[in-house]
Protein backbone atom coordinates (compact mmCIF):
# COMPACT_ATOMS: atom_id res chain seq x y z
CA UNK A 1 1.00 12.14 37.13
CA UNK A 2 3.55 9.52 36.09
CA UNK A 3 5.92 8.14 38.61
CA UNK A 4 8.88 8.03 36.49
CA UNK A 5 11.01 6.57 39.58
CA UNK A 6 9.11 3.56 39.94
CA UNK A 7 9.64 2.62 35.97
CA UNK A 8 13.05 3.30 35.99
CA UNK A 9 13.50 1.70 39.39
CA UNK A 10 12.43 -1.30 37.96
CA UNK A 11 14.95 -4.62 37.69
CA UNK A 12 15.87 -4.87 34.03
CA UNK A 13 15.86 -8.73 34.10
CA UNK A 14 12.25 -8.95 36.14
CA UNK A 15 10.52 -7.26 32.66
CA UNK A 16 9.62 -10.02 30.84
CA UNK A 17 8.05 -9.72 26.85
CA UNK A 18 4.35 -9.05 26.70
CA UNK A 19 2.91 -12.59 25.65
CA UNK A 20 0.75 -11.90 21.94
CA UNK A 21 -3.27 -12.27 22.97
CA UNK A 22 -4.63 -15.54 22.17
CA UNK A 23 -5.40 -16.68 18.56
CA UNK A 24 -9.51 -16.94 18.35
CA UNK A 25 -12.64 -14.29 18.59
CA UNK A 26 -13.18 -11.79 20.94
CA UNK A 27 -15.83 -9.26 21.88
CA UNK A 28 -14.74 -6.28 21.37
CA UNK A 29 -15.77 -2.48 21.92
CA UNK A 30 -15.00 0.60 19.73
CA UNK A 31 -14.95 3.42 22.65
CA UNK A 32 -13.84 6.14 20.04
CA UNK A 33 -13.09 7.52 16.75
CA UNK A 34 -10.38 6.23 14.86
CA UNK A 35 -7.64 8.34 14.42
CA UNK A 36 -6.92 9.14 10.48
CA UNK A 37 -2.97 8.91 9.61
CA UNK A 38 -0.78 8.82 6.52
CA UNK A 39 0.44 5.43 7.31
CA UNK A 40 3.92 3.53 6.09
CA UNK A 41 6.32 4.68 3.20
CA UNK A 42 3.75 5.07 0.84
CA UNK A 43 1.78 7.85 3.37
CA UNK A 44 -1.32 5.50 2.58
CA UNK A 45 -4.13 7.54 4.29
CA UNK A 46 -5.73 4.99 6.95
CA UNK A 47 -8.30 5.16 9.90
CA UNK A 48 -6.53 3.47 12.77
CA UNK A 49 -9.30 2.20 15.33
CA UNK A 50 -8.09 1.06 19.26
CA UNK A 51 -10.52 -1.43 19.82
CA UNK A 52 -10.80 -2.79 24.15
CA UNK A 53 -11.13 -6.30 24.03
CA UNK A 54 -14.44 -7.26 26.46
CA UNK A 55 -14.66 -10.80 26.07
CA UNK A 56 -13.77 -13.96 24.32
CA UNK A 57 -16.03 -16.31 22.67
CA UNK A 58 -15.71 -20.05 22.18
CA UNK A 59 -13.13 -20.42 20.19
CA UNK A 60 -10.17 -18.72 21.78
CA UNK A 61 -8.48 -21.39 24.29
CA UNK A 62 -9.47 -20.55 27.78
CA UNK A 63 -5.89 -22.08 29.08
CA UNK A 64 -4.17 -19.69 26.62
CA UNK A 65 -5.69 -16.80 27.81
CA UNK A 66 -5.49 -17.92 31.45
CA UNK A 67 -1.63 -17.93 31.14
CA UNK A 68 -2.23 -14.55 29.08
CA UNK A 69 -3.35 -12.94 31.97
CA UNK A 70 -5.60 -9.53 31.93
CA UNK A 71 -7.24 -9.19 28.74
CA UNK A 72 -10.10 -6.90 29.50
CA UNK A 73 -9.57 -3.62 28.07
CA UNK A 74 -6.96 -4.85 26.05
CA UNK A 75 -5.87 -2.58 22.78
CA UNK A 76 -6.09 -4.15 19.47
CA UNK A 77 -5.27 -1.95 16.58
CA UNK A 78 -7.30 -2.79 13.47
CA UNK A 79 -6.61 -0.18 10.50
CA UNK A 80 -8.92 0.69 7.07
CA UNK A 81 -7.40 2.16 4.18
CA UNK A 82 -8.30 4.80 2.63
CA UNK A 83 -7.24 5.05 -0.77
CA UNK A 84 -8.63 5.27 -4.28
CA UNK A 85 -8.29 1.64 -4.73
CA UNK A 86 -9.41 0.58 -0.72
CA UNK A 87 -12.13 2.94 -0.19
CA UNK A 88 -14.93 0.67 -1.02
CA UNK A 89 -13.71 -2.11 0.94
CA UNK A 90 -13.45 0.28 4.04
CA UNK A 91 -17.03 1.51 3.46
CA UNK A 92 -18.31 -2.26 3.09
CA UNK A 93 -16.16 -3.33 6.24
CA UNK A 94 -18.04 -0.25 8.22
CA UNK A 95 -21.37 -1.58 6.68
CA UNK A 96 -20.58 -5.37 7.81
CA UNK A 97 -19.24 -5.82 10.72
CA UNK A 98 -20.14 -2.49 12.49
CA UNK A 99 -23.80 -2.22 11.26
CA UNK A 100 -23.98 1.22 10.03
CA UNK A 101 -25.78 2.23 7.06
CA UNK A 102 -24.61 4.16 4.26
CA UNK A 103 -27.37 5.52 2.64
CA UNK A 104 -27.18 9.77 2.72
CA UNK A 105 -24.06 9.67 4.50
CA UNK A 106 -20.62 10.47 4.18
CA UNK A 107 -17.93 8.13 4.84
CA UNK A 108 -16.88 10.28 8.06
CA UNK A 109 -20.29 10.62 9.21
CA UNK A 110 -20.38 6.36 9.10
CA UNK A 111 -16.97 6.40 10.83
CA UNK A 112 -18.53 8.88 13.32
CA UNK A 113 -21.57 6.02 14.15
CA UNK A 114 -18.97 3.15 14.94
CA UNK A 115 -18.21 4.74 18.45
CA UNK A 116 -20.07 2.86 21.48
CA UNK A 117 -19.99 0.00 18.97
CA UNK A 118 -19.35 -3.68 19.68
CA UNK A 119 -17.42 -6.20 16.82
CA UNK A 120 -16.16 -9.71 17.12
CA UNK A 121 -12.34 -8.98 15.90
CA UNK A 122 -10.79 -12.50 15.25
CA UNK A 123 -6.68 -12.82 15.85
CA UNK A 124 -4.51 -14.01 14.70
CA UNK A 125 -0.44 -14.97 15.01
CA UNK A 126 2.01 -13.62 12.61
CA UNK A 127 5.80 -14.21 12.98
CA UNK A 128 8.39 -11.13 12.63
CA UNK A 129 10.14 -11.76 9.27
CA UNK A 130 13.32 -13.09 11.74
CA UNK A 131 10.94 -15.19 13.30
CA UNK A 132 11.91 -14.84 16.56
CA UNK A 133 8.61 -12.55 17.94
CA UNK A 134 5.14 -13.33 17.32
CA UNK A 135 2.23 -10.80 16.88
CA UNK A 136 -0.98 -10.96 17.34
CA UNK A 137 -2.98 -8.86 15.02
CA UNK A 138 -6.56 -8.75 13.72
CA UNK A 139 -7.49 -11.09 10.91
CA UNK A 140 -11.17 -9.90 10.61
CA UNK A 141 -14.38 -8.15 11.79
CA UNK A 142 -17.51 -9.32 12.07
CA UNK A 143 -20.67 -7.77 13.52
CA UNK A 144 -22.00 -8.49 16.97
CA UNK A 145 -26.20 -9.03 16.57
């Protein structure tokens, strides 16, 4: 149960903005199925995946993700498209960096074999058009061997 007291109790200048995860490649685990949305003004259909960060790899900047804090378990949204036009990229993306083959299957049934899956998900910083935030979001997948 949620302890709504103990949010709300909370000192309004004591919450500070989450810092964005490091730039760099992570480990990362896909614990379950995507979830399929109509996504933006244009409805684009979309498979939204949740991926937990487990680990990061050489290149992300140990000091910057010291002064990040926790980062196990982390969320990192990663979407495919699935339009007309996108389609094909999606299925190679599920064939690359998730491993699964396509042969005799459907494109759900190779979304269904990504759970319990690993993927190196690199990120990256974008600025908010103000620029005054920064975001980290997922520049690529690759597969984990």
């Amino acid at each position: 149960m949620v302890d709504f007291s103990k949010i709300l109790g909370k000192q309004a200048a004591a919450i500070e903005k989450p810092k964005p995860l490091p730039v760099g490649t992570f480990i990362a685990l896909n614990p379950k199925l995507p979830s399929f949305e109509a996504i933006g003004k244009k409805e684009t259909p979309g498979a939204v995946f949740g991926l937990q960060i487990i680990a990061p790899t050489e290149d992300v900047d140990m000091d910057q993700l010291r002064e990040y804090g926790e980062y196990k378990g982390k969320n990192v949204r990663h979407t495919m498209y699935l339009s007309e036009a996108t389609e094909f990229r999606t299925k190679e993306e599920l064939k690359n960096s998730f491993g699964i083959e396509e042969e005799g299957k459907t494109l759900g049934q190779m979304f269904n074999e990504t759970v319990g899956k690993q993927v190196y998900v690199t990120i990256r910083h974008r600025p908010s058009e103000d620029g005054t935030e920064i975001y980290a979001e997922v520049e690529k997948l690759a597969k984990v061997d």
